[in-house]
C-alpha atoms as a PDB file:
ATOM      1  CA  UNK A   1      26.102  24.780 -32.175  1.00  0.00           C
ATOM      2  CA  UNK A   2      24.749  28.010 -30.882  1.00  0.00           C
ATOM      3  CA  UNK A   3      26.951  29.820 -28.090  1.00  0.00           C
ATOM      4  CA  UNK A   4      26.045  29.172 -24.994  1.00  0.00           C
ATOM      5  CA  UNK A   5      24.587  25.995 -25.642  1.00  0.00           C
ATOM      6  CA  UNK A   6      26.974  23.172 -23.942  1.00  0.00           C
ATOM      7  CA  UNK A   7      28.210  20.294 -26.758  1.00  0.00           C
ATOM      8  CA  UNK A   8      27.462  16.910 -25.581  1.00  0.00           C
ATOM      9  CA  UNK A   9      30.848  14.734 -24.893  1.00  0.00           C
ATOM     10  CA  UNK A  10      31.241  10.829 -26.434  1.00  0.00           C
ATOM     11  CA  UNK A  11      34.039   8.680 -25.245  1.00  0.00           C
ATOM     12  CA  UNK A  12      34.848   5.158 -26.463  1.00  0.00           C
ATOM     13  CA  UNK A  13      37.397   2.777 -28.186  1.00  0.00           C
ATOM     14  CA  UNK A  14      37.909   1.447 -31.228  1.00  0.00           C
ATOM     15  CA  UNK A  15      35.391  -1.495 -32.688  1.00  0.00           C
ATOM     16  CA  UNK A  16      34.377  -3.700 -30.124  1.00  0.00           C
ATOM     17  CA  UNK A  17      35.617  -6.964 -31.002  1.00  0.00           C
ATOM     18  CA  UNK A  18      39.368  -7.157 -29.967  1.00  0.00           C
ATOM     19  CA  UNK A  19      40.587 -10.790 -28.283  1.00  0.00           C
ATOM     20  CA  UNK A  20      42.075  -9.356 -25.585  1.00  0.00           C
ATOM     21  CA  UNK A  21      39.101  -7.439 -24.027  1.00  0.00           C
ATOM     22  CA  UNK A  22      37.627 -10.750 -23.262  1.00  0.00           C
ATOM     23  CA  UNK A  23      40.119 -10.390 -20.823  1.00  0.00           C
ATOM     24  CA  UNK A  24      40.185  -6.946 -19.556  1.00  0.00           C
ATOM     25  CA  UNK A  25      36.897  -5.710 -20.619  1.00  0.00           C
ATOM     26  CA  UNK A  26      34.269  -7.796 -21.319  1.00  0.00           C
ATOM     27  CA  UNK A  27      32.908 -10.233 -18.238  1.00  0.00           C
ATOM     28  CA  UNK A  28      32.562 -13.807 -19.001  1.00  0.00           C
ATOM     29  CA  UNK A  29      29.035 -13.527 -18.913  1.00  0.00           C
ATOM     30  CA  UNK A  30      28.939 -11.222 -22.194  1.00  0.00           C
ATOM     31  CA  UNK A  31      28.725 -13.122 -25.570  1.00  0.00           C
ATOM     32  CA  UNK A  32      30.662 -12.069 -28.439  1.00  0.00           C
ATOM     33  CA  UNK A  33      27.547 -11.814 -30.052  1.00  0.00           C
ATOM     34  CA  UNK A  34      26.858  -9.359 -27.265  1.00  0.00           C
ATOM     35  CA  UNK A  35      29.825  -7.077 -27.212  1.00  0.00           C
ATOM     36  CA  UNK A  36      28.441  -3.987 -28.809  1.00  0.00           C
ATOM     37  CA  UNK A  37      25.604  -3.937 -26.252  1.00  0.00           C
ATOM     38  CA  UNK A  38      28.014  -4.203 -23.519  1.00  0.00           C
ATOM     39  CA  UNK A  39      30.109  -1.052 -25.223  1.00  0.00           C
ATOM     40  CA  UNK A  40      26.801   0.496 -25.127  1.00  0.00           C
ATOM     41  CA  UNK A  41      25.841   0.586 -21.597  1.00  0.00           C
ATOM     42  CA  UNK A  42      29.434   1.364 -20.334  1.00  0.00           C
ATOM     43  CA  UNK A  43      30.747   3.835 -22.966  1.00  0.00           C
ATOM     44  CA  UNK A  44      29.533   6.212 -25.202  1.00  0.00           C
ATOM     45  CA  UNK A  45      30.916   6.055 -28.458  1.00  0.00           C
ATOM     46  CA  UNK A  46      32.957   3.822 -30.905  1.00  0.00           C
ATOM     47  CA  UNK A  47      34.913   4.188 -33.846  1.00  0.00           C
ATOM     48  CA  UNK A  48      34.667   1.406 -36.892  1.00  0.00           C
ATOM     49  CA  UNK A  49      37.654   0.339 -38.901  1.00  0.00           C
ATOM     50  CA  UNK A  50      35.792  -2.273 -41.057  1.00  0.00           C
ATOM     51  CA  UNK A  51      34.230   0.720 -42.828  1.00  0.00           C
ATOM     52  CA  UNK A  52      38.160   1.553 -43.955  1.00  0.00           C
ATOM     53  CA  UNK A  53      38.245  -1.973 -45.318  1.00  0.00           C
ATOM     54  CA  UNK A  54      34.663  -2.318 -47.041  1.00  0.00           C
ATOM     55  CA  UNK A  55      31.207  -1.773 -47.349  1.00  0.00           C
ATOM     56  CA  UNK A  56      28.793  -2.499 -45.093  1.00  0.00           C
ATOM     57  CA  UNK A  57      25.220  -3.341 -45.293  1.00  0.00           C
ATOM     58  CA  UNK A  58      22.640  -1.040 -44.717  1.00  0.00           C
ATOM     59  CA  UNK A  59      20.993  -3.974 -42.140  1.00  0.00           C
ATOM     60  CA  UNK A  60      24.452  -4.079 -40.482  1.00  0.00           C
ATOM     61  CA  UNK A  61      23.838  -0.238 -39.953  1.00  0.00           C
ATOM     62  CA  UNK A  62      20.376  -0.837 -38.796  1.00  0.00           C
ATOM     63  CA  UNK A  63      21.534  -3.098 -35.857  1.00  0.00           C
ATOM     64  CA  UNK A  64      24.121  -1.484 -34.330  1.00  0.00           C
ATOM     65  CA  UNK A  65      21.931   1.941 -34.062  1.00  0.00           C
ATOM     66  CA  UNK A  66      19.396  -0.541 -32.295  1.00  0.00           C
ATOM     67  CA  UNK A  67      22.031  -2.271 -30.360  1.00  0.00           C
ATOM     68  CA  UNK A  68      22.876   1.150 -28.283  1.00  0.00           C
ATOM     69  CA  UNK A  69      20.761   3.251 -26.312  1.00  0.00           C
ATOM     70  CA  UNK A  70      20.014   7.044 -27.130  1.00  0.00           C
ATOM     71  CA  UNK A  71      23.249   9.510 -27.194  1.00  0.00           C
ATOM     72  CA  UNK A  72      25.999   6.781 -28.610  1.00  0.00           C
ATOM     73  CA  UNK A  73      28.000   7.658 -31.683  1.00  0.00           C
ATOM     74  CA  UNK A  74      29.295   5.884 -34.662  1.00  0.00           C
ATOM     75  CA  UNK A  75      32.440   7.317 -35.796  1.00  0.00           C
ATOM     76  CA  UNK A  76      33.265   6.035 -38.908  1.00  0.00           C
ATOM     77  CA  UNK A  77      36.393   5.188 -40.990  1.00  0.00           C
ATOM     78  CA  UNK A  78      36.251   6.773 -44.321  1.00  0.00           C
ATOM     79  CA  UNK A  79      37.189   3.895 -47.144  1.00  0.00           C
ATOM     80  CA  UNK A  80      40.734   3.216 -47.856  1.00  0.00           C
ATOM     81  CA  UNK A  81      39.520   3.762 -51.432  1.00  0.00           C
ATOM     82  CA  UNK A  82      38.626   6.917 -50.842  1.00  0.00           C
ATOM     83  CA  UNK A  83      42.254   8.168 -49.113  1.00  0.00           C
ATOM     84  CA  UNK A  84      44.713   5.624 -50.329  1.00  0.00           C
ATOM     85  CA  UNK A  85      45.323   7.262 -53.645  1.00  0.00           C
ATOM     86  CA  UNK A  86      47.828   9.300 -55.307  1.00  0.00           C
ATOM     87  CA  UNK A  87      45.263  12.050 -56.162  1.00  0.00           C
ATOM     88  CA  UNK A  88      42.950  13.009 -53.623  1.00  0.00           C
ATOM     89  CA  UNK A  89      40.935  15.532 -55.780  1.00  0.00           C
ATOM     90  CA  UNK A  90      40.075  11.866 -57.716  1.00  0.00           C
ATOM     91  CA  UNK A  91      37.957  10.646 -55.344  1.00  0.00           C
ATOM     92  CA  UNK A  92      34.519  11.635 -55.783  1.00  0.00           C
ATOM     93  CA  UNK A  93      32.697   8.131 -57.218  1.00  0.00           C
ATOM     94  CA  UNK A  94      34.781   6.241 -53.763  1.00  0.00           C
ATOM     95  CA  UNK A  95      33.303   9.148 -51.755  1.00  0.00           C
ATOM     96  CA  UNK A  96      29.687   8.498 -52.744  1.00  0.00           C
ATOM     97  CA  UNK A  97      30.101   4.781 -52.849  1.00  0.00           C
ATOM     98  CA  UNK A  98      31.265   5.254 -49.210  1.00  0.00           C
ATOM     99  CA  UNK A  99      28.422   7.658 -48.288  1.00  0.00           C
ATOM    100  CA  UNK A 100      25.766   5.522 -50.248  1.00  0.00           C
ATOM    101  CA  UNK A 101      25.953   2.027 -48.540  1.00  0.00           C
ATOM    102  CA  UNK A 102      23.805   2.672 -45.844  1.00  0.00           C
ATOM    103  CA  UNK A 103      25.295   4.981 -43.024  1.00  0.00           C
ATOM    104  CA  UNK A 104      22.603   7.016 -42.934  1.00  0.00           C
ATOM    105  CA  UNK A 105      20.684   3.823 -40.663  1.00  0.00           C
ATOM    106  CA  UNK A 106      22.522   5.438 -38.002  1.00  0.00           C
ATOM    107  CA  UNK A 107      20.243   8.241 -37.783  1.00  0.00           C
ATOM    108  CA  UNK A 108      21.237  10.328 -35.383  1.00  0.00           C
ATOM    109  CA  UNK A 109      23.748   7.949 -33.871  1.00  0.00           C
ATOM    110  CA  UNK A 110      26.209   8.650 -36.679  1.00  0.00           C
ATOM    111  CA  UNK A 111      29.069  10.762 -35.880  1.00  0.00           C
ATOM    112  CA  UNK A 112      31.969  12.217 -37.807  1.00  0.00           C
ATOM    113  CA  UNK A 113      33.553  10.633 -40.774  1.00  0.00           C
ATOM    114  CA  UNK A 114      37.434  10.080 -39.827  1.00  0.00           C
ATOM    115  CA  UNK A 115      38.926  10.484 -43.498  1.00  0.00           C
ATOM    116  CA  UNK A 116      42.353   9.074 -42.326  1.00  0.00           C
ATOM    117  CA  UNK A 117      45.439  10.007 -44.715  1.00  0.00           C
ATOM    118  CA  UNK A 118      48.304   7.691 -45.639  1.00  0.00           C
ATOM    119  CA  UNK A 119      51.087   8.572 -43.264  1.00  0.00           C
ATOM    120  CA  UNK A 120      52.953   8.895 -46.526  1.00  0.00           C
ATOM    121  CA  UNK A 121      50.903  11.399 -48.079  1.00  0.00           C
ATOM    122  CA  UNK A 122      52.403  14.709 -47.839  1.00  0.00           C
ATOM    123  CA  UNK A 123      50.207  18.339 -47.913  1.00  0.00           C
ATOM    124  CA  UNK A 124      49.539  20.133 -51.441  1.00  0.00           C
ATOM    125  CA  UNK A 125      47.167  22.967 -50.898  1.00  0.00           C
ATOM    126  CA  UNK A 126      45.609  22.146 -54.523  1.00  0.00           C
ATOM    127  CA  UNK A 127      44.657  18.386 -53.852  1.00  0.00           C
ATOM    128  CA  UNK A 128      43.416  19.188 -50.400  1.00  0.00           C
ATOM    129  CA  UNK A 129      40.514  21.575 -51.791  1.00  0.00           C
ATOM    130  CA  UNK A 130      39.820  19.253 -54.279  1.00  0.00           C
ATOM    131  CA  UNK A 131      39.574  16.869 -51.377  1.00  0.00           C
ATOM    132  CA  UNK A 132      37.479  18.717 -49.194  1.00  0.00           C
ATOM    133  CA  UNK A 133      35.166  20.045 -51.995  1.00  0.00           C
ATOM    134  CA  UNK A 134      34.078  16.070 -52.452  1.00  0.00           C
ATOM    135  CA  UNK A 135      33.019  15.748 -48.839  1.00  0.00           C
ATOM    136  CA  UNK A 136      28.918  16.138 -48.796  1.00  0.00           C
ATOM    137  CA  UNK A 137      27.492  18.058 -46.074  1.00  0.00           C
ATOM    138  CA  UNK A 138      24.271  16.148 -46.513  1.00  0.00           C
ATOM    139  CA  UNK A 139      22.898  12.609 -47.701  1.00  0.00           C
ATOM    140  CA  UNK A 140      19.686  12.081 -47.546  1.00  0.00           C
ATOM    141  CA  UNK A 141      18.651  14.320 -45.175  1.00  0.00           C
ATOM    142  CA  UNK A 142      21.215  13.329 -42.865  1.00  0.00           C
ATOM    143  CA  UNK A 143      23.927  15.254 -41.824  1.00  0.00           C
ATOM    144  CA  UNK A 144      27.089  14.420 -42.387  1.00  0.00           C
ATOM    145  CA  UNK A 145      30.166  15.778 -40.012  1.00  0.00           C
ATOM    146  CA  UNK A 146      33.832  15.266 -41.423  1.00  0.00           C
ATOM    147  CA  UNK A 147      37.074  15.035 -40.003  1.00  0.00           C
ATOM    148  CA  UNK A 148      40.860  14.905 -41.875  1.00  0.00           C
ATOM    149  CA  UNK A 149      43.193  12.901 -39.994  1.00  0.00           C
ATOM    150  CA  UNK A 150      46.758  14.087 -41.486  1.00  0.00           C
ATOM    151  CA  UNK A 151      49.670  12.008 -40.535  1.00  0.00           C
ATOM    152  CA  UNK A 152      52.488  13.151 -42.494  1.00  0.00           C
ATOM    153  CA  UNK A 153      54.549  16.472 -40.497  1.00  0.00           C
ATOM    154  CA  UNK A 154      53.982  18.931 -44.096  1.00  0.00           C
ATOM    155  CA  UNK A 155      50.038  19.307 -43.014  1.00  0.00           C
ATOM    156  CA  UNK A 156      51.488  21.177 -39.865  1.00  0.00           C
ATOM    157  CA  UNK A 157      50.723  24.198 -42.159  1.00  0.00           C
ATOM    158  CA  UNK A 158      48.836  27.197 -41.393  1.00  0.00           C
ATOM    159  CA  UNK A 159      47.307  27.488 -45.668  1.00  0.00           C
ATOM    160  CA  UNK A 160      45.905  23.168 -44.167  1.00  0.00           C
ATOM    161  CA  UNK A 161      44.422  24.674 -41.492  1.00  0.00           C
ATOM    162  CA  UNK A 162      42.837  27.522 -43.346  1.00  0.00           C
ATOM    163  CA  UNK A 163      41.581  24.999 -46.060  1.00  0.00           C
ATOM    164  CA  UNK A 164      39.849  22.880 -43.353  1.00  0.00           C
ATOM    165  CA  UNK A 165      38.368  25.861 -41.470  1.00  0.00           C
ATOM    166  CA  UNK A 166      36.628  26.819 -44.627  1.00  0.00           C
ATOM    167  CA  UNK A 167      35.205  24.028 -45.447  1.00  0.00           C
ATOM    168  CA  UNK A 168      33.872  23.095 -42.002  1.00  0.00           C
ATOM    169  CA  UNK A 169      35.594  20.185 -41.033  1.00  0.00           C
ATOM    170  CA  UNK A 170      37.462  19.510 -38.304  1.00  0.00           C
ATOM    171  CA  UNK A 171      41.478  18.379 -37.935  1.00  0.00           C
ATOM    172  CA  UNK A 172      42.223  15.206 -35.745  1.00  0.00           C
ATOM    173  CA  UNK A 173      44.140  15.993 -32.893  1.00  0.00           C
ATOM    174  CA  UNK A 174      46.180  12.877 -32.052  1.00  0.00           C
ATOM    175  CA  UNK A 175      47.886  12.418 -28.802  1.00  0.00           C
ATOM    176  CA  UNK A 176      50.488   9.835 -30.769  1.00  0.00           C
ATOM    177  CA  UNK A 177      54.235   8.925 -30.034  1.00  0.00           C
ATOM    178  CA  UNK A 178      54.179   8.741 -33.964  1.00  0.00           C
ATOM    179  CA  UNK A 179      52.472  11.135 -35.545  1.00  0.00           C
ATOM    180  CA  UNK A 180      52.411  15.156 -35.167  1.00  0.00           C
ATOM    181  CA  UNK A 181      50.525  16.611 -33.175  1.00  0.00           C
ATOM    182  CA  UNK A 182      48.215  19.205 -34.573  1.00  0.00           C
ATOM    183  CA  UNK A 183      45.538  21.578 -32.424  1.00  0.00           C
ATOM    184  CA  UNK A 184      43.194  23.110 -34.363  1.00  0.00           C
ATOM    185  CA  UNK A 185      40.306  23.036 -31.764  1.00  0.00           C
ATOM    186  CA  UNK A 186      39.668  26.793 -31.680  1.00  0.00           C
ATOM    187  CA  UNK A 187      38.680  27.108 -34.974  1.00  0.00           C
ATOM    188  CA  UNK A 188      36.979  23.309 -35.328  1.00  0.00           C
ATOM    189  CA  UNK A 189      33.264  22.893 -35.851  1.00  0.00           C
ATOM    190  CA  UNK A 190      33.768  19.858 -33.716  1.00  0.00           C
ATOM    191  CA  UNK A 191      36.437  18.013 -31.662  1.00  0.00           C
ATOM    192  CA  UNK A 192      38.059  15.004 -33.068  1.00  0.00           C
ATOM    193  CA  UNK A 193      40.395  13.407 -30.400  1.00  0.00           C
ATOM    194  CA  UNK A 194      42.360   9.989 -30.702  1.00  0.00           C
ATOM    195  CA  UNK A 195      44.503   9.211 -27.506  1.00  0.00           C
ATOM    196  CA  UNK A 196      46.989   6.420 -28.736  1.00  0.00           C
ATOM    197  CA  UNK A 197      49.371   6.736 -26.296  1.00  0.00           C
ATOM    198  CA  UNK A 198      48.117   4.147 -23.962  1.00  0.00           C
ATOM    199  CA  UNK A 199      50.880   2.155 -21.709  1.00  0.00           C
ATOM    200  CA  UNK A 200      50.096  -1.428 -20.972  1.00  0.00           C
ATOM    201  CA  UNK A 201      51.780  -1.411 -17.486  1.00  0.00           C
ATOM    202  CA  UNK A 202      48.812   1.160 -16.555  1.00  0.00           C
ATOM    203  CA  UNK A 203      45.924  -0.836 -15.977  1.00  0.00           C
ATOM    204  CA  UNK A 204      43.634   1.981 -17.127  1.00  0.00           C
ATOM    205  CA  UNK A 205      46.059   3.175 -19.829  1.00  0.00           C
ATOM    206  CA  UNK A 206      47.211   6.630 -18.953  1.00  0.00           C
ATOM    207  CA  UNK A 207      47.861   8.059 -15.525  1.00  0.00           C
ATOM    208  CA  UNK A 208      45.782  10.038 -13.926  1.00  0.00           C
ATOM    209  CA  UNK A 209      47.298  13.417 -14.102  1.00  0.00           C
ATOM    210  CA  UNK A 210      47.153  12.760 -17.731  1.00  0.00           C
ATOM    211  CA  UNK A 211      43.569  11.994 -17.781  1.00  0.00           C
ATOM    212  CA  UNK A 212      42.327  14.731 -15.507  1.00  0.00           C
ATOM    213  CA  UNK A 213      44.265  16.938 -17.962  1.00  0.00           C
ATOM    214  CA  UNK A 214      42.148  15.507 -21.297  1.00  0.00           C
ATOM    215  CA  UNK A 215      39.332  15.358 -18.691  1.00  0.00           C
ATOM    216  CA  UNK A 216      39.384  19.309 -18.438  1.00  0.00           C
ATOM    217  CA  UNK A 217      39.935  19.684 -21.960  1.00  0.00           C
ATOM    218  CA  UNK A 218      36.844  18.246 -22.947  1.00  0.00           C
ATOM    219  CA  UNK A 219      35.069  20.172 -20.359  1.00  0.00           C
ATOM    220  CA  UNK A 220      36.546  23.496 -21.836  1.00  0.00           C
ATOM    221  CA  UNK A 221      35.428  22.224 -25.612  1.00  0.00           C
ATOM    222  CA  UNK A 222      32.251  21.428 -24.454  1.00  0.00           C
ATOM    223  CA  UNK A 223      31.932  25.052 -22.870  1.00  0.00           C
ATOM    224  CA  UNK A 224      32.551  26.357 -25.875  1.00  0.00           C
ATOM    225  CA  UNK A 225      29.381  24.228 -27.372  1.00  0.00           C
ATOM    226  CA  UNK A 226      31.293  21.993 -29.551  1.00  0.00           C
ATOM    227  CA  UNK A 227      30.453  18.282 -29.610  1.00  0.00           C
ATOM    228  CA  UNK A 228      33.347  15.586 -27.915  1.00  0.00           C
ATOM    229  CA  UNK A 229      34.684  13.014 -29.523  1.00  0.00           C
ATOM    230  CA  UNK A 230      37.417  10.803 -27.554  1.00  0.00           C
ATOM    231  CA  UNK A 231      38.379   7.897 -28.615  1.00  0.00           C
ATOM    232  CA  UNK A 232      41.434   5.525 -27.227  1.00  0.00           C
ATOM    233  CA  UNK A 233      42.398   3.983 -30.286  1.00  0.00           C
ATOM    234  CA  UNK A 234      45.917   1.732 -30.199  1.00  0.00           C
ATOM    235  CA  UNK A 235      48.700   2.080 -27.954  1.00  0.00           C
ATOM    236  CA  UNK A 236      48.469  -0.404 -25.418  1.00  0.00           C
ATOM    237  CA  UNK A 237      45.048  -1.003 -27.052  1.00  0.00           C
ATOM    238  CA  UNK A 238      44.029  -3.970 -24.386  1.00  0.00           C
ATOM    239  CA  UNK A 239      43.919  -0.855 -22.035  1.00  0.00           C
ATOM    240  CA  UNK A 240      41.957   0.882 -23.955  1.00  0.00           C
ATOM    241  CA  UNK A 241      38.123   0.193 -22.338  1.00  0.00           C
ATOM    242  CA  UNK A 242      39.291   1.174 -18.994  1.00  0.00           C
ATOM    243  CA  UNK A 243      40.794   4.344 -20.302  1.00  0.00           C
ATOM    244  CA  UNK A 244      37.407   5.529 -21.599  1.00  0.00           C
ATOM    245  CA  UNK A 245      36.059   3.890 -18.485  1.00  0.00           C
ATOM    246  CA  UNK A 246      38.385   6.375 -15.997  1.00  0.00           C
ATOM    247  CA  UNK A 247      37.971   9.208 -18.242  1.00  0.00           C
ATOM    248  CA  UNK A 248      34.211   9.124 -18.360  1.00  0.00           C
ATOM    249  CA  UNK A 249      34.326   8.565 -14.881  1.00  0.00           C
ATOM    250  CA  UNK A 250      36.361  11.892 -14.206  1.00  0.00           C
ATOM    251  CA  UNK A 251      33.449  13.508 -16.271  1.00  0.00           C
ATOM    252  CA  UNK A 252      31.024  12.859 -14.174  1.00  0.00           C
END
């Protein structure tokens, strides 16, 4: 994004089918059927998980990006094919498979890729480039905006960071009781945030001094011109709507 230029900021949850929203989220009135369009007019982004677990259908795709009005994002999950493997510098054909069942509906309501690691899988520079050289930058005409989320302590590593920098794509930052906790917004193309830290005695998730903080944060990336991404993902996850909610709200 050229300097100057202020980056656009997306907040939202995880999916939008989770039992427990019918309760906290979602009025009676809403159909499950529904859901998505409700997401739509009170958040501005989403991540989907079912693209971790298969593929989807182009049509699928097609409706959702029709579902939401103009400025949502799709995060996606990258497939569990594609990251749950001993050698990461193996998955090219899982990559394009991924890439190739019909993301690119999503025009531009597709955002970043989250290619989430096995908390297991510890950092080797070698496998990493191998990694990142797989990642197209385009399909179809389409850009295509990736993000590594690293969940084992050894990525933590300033030759990780380099890697990424390099090959333009960003490093989750995850504000996680369980996982570390890695800032590499300076240098990101983009910001990547997933708040799991959520309390479920807080009816909207975090307190407020904590969301003023995140609130200012986003207002300093965006500053900078690099697009938002916030998404309250686990945690107390039934709190996880009106977390967005507040924070959105603070943005105003």
């Amino acid at each position: 994004m050229s300097a100057g230029k202020q980056g656009s900021i997306h907040i939202g949850i995880g999916g939008w089918s989770y039992d427990p929203w019918r309760e906290t989220f979602y009025p009676k009135t809403v159909s499950k059927a529904r859901e998505l369009e409700y997401v739509g007019q009170n958040l501005t982004g989403t991540e989907i998980n079912a693209t971790f677990y298969g593929r989807q259908k182009p049509a699928s795709f097609a409706k959702w990006r029709d579902t939401v009005p103009d400025g949502f994002h799709f995060a996606l999950k990258g497939s569990r094919y594609c990251t749950n493997r001993k050698n990461l510098g193996e998955a090219g054909e899982s990559i394009m498979n991924f890439v190739e069942q019909g993301l690119v509906e999503l025009g531009d309501k597709l955002g970043p890729i989250n290619w989430q690691l096995a908390a297991t899988k510890k950092f080797d520079a070698d496998e990493i480039a191998a990694f990142l050289a797989l990642l197209p930058a385009r399909h179809e005409g389409l850009t295509l905006r990736h993000a590594i989320e690293a969940r084992h302590e050894s990525f933590d590593d300033p030759a990780f960071f380099d890697l990424v920098h390099k090959a333009g794509v960003a490093v989750i930052l995850a504000d996680s009781p369980k996982y570390p906790v890695m800032d590499t917004t300076e240098n990101a193309p983009f910001i990547y945030a997933r708040l799991q830290n959520a309390r479920a005695e807080i009816e909207q998730g975090y307190p407020d001094a904590e969301l003023d903080a995140w609130a200012n944060r986003a207002r300093d990336w965006s500053k900078d011109g690099k697009e938002v991404f916030i998404f309250f993902i686990n945690g107390a996850k039934e709190r996880a709507p009106a977390a967005a909610m507040a924070l959105i709200e603070k943005l105003r």
